[in-house]
C-alpha atoms as a PDB file:
ATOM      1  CA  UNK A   1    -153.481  -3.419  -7.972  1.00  0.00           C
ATOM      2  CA  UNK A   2    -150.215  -5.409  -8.137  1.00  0.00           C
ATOM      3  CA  UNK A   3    -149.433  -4.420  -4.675  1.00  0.00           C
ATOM      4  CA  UNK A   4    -152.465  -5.602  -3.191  1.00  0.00           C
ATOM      5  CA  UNK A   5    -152.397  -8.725  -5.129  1.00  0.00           C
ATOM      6  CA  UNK A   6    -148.682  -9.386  -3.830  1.00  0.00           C
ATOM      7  CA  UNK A   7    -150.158  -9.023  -0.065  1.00  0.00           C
ATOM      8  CA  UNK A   8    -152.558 -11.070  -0.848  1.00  0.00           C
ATOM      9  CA  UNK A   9    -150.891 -13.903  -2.456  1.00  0.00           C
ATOM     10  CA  UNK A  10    -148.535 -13.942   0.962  1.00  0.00           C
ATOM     11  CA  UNK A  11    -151.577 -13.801   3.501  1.00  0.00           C
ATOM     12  CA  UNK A  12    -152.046 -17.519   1.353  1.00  0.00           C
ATOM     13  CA  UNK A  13    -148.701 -18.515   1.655  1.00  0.00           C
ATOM     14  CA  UNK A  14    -148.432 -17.502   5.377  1.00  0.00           C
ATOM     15  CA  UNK A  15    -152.098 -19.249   6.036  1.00  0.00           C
ATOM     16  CA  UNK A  16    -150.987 -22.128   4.599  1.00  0.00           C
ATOM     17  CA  UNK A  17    -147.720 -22.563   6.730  1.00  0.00           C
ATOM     18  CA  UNK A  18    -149.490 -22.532   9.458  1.00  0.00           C
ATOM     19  CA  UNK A  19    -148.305 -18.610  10.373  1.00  0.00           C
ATOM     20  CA  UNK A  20    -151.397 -16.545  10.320  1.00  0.00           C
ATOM     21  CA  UNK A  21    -155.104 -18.371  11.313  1.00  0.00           C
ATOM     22  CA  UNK A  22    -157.258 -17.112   8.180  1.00  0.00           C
ATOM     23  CA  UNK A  23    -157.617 -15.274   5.313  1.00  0.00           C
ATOM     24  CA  UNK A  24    -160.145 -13.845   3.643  1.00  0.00           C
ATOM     25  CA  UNK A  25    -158.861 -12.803  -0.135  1.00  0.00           C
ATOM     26  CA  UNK A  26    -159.894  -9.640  -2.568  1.00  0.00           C
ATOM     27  CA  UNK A  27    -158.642 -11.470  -5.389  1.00  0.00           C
ATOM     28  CA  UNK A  28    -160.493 -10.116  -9.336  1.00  0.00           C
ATOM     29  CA  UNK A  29    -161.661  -7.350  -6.712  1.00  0.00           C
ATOM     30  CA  UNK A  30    -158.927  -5.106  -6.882  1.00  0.00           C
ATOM     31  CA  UNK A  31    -159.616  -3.427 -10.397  1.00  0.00           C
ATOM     32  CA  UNK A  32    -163.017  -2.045  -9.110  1.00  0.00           C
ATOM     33  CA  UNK A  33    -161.564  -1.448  -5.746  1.00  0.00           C
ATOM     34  CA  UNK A  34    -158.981   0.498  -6.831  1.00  0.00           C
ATOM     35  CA  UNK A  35    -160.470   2.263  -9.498  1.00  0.00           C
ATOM     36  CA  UNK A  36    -163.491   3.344  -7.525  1.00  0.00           C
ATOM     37  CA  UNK A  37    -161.481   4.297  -4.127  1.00  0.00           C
ATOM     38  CA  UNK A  38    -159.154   6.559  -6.356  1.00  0.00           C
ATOM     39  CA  UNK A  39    -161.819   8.846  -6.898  1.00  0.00           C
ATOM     40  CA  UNK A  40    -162.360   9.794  -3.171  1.00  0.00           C
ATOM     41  CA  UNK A  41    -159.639  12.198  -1.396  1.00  0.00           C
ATOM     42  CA  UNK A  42    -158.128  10.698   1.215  1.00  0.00           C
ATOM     43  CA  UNK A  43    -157.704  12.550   4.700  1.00  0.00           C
ATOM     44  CA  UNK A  44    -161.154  13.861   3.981  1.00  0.00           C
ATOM     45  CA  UNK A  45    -163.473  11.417   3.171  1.00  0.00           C
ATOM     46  CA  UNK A  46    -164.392   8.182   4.543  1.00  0.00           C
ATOM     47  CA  UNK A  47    -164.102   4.630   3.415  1.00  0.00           C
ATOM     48  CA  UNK A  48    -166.201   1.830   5.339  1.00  0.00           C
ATOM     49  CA  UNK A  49    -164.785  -0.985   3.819  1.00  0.00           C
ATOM     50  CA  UNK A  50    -165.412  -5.092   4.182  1.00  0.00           C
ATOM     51  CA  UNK A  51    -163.485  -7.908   4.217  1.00  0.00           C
ATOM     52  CA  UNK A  52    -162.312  -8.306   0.876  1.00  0.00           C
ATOM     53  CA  UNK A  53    -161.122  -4.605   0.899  1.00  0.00           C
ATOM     54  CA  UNK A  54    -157.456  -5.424   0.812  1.00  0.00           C
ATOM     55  CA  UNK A  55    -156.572  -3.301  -2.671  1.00  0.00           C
ATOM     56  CA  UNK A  56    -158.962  -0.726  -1.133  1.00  0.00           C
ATOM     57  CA  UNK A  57    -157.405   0.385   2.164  1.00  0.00           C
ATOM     58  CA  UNK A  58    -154.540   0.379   0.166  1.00  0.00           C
ATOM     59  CA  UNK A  59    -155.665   2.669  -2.084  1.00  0.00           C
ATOM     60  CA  UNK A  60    -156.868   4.951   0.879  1.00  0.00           C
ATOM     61  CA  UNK A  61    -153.493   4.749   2.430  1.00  0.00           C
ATOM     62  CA  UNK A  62    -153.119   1.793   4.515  1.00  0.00           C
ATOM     63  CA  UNK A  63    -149.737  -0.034   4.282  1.00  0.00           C
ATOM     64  CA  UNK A  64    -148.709  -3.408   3.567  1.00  0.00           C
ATOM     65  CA  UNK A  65    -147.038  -3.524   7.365  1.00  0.00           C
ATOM     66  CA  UNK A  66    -150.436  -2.754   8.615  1.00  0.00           C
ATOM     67  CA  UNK A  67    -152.265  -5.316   6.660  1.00  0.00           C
ATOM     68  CA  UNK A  68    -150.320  -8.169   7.697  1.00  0.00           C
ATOM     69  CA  UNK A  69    -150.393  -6.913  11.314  1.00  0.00           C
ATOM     70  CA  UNK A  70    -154.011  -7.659  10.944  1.00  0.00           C
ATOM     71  CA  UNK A  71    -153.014 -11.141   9.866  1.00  0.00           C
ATOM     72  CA  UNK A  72    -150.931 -11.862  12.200  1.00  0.00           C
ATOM     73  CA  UNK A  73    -153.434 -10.384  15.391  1.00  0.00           C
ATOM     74  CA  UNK A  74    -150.670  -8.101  16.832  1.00  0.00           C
ATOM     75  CA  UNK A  75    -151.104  -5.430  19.277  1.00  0.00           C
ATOM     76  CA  UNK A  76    -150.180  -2.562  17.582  1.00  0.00           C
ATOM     77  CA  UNK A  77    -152.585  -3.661  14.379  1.00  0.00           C
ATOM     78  CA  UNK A  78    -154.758  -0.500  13.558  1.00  0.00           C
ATOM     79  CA  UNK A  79    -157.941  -2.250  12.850  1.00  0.00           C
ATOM     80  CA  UNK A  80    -158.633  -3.529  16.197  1.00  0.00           C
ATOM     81  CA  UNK A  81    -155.459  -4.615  18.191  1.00  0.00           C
ATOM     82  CA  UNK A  82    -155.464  -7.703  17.384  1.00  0.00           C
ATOM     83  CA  UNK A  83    -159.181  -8.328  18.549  1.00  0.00           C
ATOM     84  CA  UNK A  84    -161.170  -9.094  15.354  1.00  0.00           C
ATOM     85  CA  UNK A  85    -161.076 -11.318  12.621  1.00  0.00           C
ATOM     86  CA  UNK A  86    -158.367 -10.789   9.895  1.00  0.00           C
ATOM     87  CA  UNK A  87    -160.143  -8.281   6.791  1.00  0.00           C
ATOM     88  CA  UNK A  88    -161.779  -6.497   9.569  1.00  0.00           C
ATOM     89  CA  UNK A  89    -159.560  -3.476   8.594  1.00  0.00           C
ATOM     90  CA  UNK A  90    -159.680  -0.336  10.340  1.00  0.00           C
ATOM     91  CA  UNK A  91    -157.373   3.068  10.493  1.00  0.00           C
ATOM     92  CA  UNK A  92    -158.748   5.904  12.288  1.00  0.00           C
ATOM     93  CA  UNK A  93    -155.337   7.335  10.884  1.00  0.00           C
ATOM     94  CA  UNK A  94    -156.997   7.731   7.231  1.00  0.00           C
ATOM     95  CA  UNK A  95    -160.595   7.647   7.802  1.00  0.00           C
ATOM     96  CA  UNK A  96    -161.345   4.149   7.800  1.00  0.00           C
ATOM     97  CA  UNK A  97    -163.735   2.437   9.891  1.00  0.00           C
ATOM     98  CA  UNK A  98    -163.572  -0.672  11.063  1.00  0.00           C
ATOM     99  CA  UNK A  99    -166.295  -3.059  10.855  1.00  0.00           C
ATOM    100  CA  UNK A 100    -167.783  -5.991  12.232  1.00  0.00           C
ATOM    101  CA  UNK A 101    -168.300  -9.683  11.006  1.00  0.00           C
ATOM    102  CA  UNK A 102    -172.095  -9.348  10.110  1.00  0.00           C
ATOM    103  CA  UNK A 103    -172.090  -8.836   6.811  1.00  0.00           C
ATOM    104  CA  UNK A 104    -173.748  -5.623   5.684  1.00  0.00           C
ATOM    105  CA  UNK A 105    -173.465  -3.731   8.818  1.00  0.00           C
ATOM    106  CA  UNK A 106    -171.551  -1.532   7.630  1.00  0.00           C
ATOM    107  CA  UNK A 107    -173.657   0.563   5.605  1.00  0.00           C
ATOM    108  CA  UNK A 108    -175.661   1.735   8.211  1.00  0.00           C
ATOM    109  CA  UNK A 109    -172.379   2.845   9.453  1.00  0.00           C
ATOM    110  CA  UNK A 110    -171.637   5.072   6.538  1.00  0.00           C
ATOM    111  CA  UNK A 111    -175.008   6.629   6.233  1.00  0.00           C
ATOM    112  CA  UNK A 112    -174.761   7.459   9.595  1.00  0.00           C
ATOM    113  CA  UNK A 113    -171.118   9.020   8.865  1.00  0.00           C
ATOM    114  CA  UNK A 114    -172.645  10.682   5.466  1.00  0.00           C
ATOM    115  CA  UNK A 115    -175.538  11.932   7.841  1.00  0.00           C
ATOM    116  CA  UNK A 116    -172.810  13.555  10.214  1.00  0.00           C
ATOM    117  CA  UNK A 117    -170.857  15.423   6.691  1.00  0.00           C
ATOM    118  CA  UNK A 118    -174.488  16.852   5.492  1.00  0.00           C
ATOM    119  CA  UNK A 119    -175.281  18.246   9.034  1.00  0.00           C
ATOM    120  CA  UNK A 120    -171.738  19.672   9.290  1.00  0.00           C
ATOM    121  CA  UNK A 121    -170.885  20.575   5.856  1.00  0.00           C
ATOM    122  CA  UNK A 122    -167.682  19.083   6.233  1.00  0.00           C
ATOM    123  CA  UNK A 123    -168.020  18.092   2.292  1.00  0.00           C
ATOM    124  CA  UNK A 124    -167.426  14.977   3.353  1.00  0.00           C
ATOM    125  CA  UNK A 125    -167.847  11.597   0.741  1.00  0.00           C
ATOM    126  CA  UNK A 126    -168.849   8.390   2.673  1.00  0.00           C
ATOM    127  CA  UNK A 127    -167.774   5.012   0.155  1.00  0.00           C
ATOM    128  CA  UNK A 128    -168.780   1.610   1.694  1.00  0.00           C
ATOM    129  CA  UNK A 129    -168.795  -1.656  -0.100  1.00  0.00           C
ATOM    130  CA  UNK A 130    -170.132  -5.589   0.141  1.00  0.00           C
ATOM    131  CA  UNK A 131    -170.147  -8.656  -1.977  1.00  0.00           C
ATOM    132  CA  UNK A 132    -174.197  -9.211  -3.638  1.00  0.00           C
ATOM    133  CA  UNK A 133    -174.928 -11.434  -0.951  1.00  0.00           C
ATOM    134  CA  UNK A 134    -174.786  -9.004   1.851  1.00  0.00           C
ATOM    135  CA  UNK A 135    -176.644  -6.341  -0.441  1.00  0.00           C
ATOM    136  CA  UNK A 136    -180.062  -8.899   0.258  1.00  0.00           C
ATOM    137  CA  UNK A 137    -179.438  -8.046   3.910  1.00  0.00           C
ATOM    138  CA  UNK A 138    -182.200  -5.873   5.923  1.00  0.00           C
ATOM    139  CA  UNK A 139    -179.879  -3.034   6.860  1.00  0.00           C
ATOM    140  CA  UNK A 140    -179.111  -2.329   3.478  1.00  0.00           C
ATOM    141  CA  UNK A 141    -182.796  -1.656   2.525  1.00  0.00           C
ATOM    142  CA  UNK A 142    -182.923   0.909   5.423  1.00  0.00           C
ATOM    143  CA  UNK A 143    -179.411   2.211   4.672  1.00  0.00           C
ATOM    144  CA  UNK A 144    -180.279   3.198   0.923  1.00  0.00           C
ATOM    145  CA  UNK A 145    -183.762   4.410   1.472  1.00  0.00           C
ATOM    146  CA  UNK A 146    -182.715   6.657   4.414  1.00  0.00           C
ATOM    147  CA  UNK A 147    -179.922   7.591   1.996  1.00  0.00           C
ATOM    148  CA  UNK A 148    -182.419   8.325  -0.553  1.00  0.00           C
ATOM    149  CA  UNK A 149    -184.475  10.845   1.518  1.00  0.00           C
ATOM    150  CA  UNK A 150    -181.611  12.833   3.055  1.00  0.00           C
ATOM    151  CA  UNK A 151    -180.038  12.923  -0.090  1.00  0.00           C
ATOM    152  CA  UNK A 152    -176.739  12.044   1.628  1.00  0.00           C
ATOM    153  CA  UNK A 153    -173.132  12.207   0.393  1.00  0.00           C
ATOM    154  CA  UNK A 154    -173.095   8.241  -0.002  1.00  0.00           C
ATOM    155  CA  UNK A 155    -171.622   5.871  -2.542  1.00  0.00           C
ATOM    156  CA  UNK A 156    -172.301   1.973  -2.105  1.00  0.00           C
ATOM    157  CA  UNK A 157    -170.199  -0.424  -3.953  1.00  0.00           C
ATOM    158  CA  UNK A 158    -171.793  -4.131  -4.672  1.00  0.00           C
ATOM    159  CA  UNK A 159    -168.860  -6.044  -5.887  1.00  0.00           C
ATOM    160  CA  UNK A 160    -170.498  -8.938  -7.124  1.00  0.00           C
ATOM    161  CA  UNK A 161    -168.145 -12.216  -7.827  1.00  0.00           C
ATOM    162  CA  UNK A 162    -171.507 -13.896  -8.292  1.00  0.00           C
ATOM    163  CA  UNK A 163    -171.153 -16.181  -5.367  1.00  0.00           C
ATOM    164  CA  UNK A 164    -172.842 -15.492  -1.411  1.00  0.00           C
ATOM    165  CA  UNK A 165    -169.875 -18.271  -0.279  1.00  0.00           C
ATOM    166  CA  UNK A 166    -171.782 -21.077  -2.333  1.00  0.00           C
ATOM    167  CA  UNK A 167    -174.767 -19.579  -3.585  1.00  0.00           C
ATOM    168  CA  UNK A 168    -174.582 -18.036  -6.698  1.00  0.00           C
ATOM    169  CA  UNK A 169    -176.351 -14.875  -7.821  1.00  0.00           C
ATOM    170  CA  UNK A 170    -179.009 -16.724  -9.621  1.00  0.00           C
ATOM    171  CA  UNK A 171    -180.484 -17.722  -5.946  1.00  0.00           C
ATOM    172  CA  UNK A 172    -179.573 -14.971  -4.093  1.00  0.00           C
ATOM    173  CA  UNK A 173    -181.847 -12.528  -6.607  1.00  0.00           C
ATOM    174  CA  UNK A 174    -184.669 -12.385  -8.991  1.00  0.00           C
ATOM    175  CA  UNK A 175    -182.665  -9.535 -10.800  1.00  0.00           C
ATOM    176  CA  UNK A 176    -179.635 -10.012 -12.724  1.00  0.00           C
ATOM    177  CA  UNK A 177    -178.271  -6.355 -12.096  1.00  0.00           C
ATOM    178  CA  UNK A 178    -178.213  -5.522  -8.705  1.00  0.00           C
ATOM    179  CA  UNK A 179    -177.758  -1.826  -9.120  1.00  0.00           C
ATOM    180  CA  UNK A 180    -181.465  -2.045 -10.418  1.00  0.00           C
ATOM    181  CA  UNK A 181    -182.560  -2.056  -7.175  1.00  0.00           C
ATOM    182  CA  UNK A 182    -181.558   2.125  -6.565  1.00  0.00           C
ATOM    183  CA  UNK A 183    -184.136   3.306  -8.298  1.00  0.00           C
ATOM    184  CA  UNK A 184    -186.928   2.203  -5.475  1.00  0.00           C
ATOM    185  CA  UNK A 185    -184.722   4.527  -3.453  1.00  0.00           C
ATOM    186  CA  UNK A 186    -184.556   7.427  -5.181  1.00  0.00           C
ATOM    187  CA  UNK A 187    -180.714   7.628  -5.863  1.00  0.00           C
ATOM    188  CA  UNK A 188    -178.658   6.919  -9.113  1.00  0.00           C
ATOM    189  CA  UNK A 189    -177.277   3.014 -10.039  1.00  0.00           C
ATOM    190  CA  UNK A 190    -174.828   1.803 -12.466  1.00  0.00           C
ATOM    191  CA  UNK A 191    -173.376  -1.376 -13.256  1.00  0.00           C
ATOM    192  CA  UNK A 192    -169.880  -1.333 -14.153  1.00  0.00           C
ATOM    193  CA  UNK A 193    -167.275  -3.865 -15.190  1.00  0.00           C
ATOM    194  CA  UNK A 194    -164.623  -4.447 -12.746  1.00  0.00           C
ATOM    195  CA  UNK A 195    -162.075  -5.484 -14.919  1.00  0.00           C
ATOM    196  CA  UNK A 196    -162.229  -1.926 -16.726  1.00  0.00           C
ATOM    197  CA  UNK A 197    -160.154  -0.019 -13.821  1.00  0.00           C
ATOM    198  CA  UNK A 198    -160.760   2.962 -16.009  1.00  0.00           C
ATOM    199  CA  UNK A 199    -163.948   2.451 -16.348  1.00  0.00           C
ATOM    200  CA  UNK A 200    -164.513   1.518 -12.407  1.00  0.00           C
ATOM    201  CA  UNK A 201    -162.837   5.022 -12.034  1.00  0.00           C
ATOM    202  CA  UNK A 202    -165.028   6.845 -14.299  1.00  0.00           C
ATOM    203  CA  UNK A 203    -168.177   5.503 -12.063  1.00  0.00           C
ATOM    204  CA  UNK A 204    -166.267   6.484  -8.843  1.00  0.00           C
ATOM    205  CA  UNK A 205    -165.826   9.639 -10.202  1.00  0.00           C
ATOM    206  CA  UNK A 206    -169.310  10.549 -10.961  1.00  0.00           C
ATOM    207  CA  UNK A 207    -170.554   9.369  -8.013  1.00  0.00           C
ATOM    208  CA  UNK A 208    -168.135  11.351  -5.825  1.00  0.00           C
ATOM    209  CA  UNK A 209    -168.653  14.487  -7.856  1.00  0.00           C
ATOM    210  CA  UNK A 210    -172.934  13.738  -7.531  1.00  0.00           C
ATOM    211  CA  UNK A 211    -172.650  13.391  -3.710  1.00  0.00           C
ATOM    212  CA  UNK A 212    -170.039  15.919  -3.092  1.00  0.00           C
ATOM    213  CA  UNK A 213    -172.106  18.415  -4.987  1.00  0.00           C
ATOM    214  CA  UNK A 214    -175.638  17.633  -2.606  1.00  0.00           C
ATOM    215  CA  UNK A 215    -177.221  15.548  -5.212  1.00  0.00           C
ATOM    216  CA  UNK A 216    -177.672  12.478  -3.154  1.00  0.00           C
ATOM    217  CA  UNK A 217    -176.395   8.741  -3.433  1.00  0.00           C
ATOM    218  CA  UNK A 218    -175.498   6.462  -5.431  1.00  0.00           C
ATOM    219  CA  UNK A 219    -175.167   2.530  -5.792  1.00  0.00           C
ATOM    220  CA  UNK A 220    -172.559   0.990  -8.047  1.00  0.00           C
ATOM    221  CA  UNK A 221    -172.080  -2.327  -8.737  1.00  0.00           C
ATOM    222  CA  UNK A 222    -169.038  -3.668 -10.011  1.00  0.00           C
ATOM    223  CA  UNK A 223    -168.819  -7.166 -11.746  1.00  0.00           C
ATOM    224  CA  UNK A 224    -165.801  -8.944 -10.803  1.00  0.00           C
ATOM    225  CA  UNK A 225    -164.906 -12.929 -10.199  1.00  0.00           C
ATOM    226  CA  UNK A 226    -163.654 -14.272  -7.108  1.00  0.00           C
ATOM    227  CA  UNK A 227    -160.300 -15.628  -8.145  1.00  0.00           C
ATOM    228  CA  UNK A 228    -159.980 -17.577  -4.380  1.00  0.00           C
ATOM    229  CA  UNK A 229    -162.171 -19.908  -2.609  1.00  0.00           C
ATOM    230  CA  UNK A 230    -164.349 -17.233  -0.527  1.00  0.00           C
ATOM    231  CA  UNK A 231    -161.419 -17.909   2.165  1.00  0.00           C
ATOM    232  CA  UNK A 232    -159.107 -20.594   3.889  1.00  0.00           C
ATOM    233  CA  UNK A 233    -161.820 -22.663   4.969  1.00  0.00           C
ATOM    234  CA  UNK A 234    -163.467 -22.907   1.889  1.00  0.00           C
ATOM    235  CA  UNK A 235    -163.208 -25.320  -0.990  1.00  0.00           C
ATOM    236  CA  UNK A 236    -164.924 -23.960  -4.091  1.00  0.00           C
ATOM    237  CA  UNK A 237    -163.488 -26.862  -6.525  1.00  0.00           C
ATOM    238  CA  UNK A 238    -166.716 -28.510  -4.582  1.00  0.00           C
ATOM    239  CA  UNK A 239    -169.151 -25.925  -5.953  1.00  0.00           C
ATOM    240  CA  UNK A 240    -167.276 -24.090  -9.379  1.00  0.00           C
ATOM    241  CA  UNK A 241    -166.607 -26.562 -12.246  1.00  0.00           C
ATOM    242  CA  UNK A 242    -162.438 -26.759 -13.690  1.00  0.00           C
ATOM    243  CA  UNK A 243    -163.694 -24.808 -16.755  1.00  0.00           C
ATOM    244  CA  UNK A 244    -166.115 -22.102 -14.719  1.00  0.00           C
ATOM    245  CA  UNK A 245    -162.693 -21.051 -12.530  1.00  0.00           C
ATOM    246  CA  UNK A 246    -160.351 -21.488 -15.914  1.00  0.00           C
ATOM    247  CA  UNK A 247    -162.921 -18.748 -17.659  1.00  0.00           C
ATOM    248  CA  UNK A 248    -162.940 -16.446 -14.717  1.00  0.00           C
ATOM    249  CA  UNK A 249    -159.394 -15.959 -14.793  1.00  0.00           C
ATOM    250  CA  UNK A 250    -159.874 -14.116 -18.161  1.00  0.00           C
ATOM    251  CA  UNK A 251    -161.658 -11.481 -15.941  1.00  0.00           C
ATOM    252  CA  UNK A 252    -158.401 -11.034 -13.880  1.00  0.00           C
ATOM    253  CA  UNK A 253    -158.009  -7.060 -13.616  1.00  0.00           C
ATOM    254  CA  UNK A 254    -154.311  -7.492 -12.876  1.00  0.00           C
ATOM    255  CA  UNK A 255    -153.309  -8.885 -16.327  1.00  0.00           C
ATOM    256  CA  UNK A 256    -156.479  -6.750 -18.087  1.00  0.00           C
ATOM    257  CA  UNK A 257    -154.909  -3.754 -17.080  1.00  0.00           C
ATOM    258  CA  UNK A 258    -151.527  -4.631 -17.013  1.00  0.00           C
ATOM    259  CA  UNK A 259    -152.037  -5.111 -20.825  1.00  0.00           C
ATOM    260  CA  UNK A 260    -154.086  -1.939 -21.821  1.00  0.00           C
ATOM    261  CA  UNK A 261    -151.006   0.038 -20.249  1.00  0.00           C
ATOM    262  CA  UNK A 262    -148.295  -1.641 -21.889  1.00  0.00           C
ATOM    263  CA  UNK A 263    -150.496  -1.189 -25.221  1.00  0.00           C
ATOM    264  CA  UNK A 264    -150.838   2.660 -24.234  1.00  0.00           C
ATOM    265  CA  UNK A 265    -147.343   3.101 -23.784  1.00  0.00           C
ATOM    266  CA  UNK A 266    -147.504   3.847 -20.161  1.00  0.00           C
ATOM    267  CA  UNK A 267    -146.031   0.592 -19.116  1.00  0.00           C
ATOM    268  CA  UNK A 268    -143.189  -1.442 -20.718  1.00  0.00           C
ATOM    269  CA  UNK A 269    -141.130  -4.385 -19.603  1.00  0.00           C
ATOM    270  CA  UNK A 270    -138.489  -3.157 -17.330  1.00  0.00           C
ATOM    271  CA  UNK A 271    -141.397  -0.722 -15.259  1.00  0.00           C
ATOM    272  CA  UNK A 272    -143.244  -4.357 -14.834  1.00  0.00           C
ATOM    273  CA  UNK A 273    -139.932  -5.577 -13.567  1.00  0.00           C
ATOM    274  CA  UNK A 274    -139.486  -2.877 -10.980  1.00  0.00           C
ATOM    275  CA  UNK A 275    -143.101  -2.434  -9.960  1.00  0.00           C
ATOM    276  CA  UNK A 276    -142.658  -6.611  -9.197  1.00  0.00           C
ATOM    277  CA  UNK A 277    -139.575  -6.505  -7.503  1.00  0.00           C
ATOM    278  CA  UNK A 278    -140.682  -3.005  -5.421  1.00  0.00           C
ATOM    279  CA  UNK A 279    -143.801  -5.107  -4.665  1.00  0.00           C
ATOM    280  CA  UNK A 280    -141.711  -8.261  -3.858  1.00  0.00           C
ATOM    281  CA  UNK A 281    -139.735  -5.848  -1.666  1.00  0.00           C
ATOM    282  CA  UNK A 282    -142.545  -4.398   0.470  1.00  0.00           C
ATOM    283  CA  UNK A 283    -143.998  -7.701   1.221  1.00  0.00           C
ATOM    284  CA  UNK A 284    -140.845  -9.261   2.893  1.00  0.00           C
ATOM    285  CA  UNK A 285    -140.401  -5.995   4.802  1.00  0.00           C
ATOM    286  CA  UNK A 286    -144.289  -6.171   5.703  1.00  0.00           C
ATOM    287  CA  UNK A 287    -143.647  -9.881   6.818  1.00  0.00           C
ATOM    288  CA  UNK A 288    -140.656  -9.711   8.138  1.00  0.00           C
ATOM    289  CA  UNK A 289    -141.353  -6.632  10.340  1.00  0.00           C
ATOM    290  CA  UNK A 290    -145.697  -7.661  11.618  1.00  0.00           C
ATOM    291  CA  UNK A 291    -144.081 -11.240  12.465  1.00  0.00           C
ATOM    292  CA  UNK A 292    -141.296  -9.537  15.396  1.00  0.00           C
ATOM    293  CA  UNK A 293    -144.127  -6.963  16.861  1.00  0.00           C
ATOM    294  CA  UNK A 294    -145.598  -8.269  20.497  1.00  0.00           C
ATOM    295  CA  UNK A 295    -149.058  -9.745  21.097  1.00  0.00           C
ATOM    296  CA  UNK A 296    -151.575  -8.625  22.398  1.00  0.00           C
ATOM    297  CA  UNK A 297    -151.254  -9.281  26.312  1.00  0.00           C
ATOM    298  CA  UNK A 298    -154.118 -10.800  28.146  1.00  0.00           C
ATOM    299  CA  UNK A 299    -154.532  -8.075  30.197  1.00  0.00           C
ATOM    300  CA  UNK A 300    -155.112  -5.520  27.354  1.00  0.00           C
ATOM    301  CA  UNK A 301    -158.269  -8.442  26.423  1.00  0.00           C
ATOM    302  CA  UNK A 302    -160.971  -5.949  28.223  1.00  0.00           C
ATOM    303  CA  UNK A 303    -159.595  -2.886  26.976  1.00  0.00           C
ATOM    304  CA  UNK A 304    -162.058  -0.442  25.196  1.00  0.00           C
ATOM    305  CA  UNK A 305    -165.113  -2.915  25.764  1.00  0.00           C
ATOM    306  CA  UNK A 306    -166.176  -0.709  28.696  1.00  0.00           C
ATOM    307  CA  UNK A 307    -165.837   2.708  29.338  1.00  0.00           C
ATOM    308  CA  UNK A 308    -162.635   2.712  31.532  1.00  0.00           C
ATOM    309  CA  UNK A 309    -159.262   5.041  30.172  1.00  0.00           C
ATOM    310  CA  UNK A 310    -157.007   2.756  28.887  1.00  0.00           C
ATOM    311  CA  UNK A 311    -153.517   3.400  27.262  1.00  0.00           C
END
């Protein structure tokens, strides 16, 4: 969680220098991310992630370098070379597919992959997630009640920070929990808090263990808060009130968590020291080392549209 927030914080500080073109931030998301993700086992299952998926991919074994190469649109950047957005993250490396800028698309993406693990019986777990606003997409309703027939080996993640950009979840839903909404499929729901990383991992758990074990789907939604504007072109002082954004930071997993391990014993002082500085460390070497790899060259700018070998 501190990792991915130290990324994070620099894909800011590089945005707003003027180094990297956007950023799109996970910020209050990495507690459920995290927690959740950590039940899957990596090099087996599958993660479709979305844009705010920074702590995630982490968590399923993508590195800081690899991150920031996204940022910074190089050629040898894993998600796409270069050729999509920044938080399209990809790594065919560790099971993670990359997605597209629609919002929501993704899903039908995993069922399809969680379609592929039931037919094989691979034992195979696909995870995809999306903010509440792309849940009220089409494709989701297909997604889950296709899911919900097959009985497939899917978990959805809602991460809802309550906001669709500028419209918050009060108009974006007649329902106040969105994991309501599984039982007109068929498939398990729970609401969880995503501040409680234990309790984010308790609700991955289950749901891995349900799907892994041919008991079907499940949708989880996680409340978290969005602790950034929804991204560098945004301005949410013109939509969230001084004292709405001052409460929200009380939902911070970071600090939560940081706290209920230091009151556990598992944490003290001089670990938080070291964790910071390793973190510190990682992030220059990230920067340091996506900033001096080549760009993509223009002649590369057709490669793997069509089907022609490339390199």
């Amino acid at each position: 969680i501190a990792l991915a927030r130290a990324v994070d914080e620099r894909m800011w500080i590089l945005n707003r220098a003027g180094r990297v073109p956007f950023v799109i931030s996970g910020q209050g998301h990495e507690g459920a991310q995290v927690g959740i993700i950590s039940a899957l086992q990596p090099g087996l299952d599958w993660l479709v992630p979305y844009y705010r998926s920074v702590a995630g991919v982490l968590t399923f074994g993508m590195s800081p370098r690899e991150i920031l190469l996204a940022q910074y649109a190089k050629a040898v950047d894993p998600s796409s070379g270069g050729r999509q957005m920044p938080g399209h993250y990809g790594s065919a490396a560790h099971n993670i597919l990359s997605t597209s800028s629609p919002v929501a698309t993704q899903i039908l993406h995993a069922v399809g992959i969680a379609l592929a693990a039931r037919i094989r019986k691979t034992g195979q777990v696909a995870l995809t997630s999306m903010g509440e606003g792309a849940s009220n997409q089409g494709d989701v309703h297909e997604a889950l009640n296709f899911a919900g027939i097959q009985k497939l080996p899917l978990v959805t993640v809602i991460e809802n920070n309550g906001y669709a950009i500028s419209v918050p979840a009060s108009k974006q839903s007649a329902v106040i929990d969105f994991a309501t909404r599984a039982a007109g499929y068929g498939i398990a729901g729970l609401v969880v808090d995503g501040a409680d990383v234990l309790g984010c991992y308790r609700a991955g758990r289950e749901a891995v263990d349900r799907a892994r074990r041919g008991e079907g789907a499940t949708l989880i939604e996680a409340k978290v808060t969005r602790l950034t504007a929804h991204s560098s072109d945004d301005q949410q002082t013109k939509y969230r009130t001084p004292e709405e954004l001052e409460t929200e930071k009380m939902r911070d997993p970071l600090p939560c968590f940081r706290e209920q391990l230091l009151d556990a014993g598992v944490l003290n002082d001089e670990i938080v020291e070291r964790i910071a500085a390793d973190n510190a460390a990682a992030v220059n070497d990230a920067t340091d080392w996506a900033e001096q790899q080549p760009d993509p060259t223009v002649e590369s700018a057709t490669w793997y549209v069509y089907s022609e070998d490339h390199p």
